[in-house]
C-alpha atoms as a PDB file:
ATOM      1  CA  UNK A   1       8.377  34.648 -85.808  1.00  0.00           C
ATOM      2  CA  UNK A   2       6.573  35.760 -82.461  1.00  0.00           C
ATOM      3  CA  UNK A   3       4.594  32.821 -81.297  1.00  0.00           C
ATOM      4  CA  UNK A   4       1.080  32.766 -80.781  1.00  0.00           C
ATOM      5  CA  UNK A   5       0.350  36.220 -83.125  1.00  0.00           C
ATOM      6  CA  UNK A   6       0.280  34.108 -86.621  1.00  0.00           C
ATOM      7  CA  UNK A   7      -3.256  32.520 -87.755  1.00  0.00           C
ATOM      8  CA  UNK A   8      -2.516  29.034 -88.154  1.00  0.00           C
ATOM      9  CA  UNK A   9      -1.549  28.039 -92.028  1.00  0.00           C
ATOM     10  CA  UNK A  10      -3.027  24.794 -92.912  1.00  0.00           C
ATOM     11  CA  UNK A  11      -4.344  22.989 -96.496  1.00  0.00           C
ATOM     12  CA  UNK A  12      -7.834  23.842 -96.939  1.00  0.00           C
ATOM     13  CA  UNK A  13     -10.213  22.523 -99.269  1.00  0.00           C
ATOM     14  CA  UNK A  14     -12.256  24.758-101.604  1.00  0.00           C
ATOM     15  CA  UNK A  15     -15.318  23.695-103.549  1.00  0.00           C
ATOM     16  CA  UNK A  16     -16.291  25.426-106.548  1.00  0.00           C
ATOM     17  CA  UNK A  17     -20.146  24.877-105.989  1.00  0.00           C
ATOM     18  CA  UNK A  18     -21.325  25.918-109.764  1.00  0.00           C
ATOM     19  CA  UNK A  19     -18.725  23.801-111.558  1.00  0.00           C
ATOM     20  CA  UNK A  20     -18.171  20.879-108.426  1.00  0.00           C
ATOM     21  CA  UNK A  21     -14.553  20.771-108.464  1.00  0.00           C
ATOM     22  CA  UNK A  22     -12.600  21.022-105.446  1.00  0.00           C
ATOM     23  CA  UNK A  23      -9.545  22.511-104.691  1.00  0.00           C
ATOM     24  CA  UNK A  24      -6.895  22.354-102.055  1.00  0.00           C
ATOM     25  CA  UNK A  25      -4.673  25.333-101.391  1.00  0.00           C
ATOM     26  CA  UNK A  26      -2.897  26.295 -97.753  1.00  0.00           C
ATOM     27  CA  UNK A  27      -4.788  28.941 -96.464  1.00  0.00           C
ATOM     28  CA  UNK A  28      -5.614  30.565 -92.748  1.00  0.00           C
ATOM     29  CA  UNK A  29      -9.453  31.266 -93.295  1.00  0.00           C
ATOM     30  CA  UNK A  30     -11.347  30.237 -90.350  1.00  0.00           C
ATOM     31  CA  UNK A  31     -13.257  27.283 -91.035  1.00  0.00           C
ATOM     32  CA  UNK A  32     -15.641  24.837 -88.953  1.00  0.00           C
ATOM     33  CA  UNK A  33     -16.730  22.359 -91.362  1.00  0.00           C
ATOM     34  CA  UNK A  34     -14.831  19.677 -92.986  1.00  0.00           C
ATOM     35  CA  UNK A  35     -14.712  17.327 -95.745  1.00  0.00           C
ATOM     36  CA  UNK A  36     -12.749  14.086 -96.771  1.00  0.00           C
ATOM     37  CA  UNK A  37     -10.876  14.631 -99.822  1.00  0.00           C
ATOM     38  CA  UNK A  38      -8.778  12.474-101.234  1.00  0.00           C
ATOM     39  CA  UNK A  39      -7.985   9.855 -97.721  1.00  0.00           C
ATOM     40  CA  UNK A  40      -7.806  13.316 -95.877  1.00  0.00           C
ATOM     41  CA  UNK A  41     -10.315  15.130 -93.526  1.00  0.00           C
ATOM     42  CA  UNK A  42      -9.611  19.122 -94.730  1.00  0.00           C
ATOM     43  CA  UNK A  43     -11.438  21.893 -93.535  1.00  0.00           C
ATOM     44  CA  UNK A  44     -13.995  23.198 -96.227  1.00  0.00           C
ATOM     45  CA  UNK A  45     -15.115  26.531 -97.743  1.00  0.00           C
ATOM     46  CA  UNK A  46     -17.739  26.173-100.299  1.00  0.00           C
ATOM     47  CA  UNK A  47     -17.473  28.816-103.661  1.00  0.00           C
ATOM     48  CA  UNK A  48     -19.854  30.514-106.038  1.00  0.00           C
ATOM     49  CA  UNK A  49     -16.627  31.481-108.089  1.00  0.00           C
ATOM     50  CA  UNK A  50     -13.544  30.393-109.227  1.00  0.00           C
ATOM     51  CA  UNK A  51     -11.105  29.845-111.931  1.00  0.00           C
ATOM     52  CA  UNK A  52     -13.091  26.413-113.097  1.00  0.00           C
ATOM     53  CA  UNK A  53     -16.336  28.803-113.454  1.00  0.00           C
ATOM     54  CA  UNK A  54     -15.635  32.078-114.023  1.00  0.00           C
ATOM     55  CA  UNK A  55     -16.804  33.524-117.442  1.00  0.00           C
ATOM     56  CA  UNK A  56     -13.386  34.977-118.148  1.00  0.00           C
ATOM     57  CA  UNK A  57     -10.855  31.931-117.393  1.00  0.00           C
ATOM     58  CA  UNK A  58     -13.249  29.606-119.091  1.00  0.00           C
ATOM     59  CA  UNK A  59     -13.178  31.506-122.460  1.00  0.00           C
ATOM     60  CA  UNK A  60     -17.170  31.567-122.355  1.00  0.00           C
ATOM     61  CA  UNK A  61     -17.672  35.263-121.878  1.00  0.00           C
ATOM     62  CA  UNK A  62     -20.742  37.131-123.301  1.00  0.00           C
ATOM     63  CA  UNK A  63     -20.070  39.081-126.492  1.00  0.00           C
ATOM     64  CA  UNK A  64     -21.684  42.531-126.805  1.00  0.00           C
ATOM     65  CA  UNK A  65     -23.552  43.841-129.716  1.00  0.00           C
ATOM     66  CA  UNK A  66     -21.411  45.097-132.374  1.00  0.00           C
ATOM     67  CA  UNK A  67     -23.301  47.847-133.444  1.00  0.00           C
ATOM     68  CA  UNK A  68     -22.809  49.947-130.625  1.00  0.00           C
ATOM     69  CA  UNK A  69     -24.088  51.938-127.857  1.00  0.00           C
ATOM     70  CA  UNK A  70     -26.460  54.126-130.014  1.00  0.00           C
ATOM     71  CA  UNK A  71     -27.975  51.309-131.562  1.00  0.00           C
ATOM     72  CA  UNK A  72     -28.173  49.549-128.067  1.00  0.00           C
ATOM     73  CA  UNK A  73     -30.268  52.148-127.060  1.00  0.00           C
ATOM     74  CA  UNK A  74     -32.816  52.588-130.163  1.00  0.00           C
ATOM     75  CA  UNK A  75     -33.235  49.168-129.971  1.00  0.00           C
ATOM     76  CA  UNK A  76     -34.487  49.470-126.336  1.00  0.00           C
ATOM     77  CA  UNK A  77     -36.199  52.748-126.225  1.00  0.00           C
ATOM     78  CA  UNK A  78     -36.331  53.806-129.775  1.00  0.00           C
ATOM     79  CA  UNK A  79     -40.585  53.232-129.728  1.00  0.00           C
ATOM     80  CA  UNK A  80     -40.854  55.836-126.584  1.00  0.00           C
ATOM     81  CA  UNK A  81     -39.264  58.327-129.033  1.00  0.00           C
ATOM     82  CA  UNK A  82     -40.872  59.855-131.988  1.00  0.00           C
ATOM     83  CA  UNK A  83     -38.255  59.732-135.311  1.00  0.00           C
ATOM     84  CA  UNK A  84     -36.811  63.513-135.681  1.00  0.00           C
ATOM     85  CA  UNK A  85     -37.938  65.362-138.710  1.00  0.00           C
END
């Protein structure tokens, strides 16, 4: 490797900010705050999502109406709407 041309790899700690769990993962993102984690001083990059939070890898995902579209839509504009004859 060419030196000098390569961001510099380092563990970085990540905080999930909606769930409060940290992680620590090698990364190059450009940081200037810092935490102590476990004995360490990391550099830190606060989250709004991750894996610990997101709807989809927490099995807590919204389930749609089962009636479908149509009925979706009566539902919500069906009184602007006279019944056909």
């Amino acid at each position: 490797m060419k030196k000098g041309i390569h961001p510099a790899y380092r563990t970085v700690a990540f905080h999930d900010t909606s769930a409060n769990t940290y992680f620590t993962v090698g990364s190059t993102i450009k940081t200037e705050r810092t935490v102590e984690l476990n004995g360490q001083v990391l550099p830190y990059v606060a989250l709004d999502v991750s894996s610990a939070s997101h709807p989809y890898y927490t099995g807590k995902q919204k389930e749609f109406a089962k009636e479908g579209s149509a009925h979706r839509f009566n539902q919500r504009f069906g009184r602007f709407f006279p019944p056909a004859k």
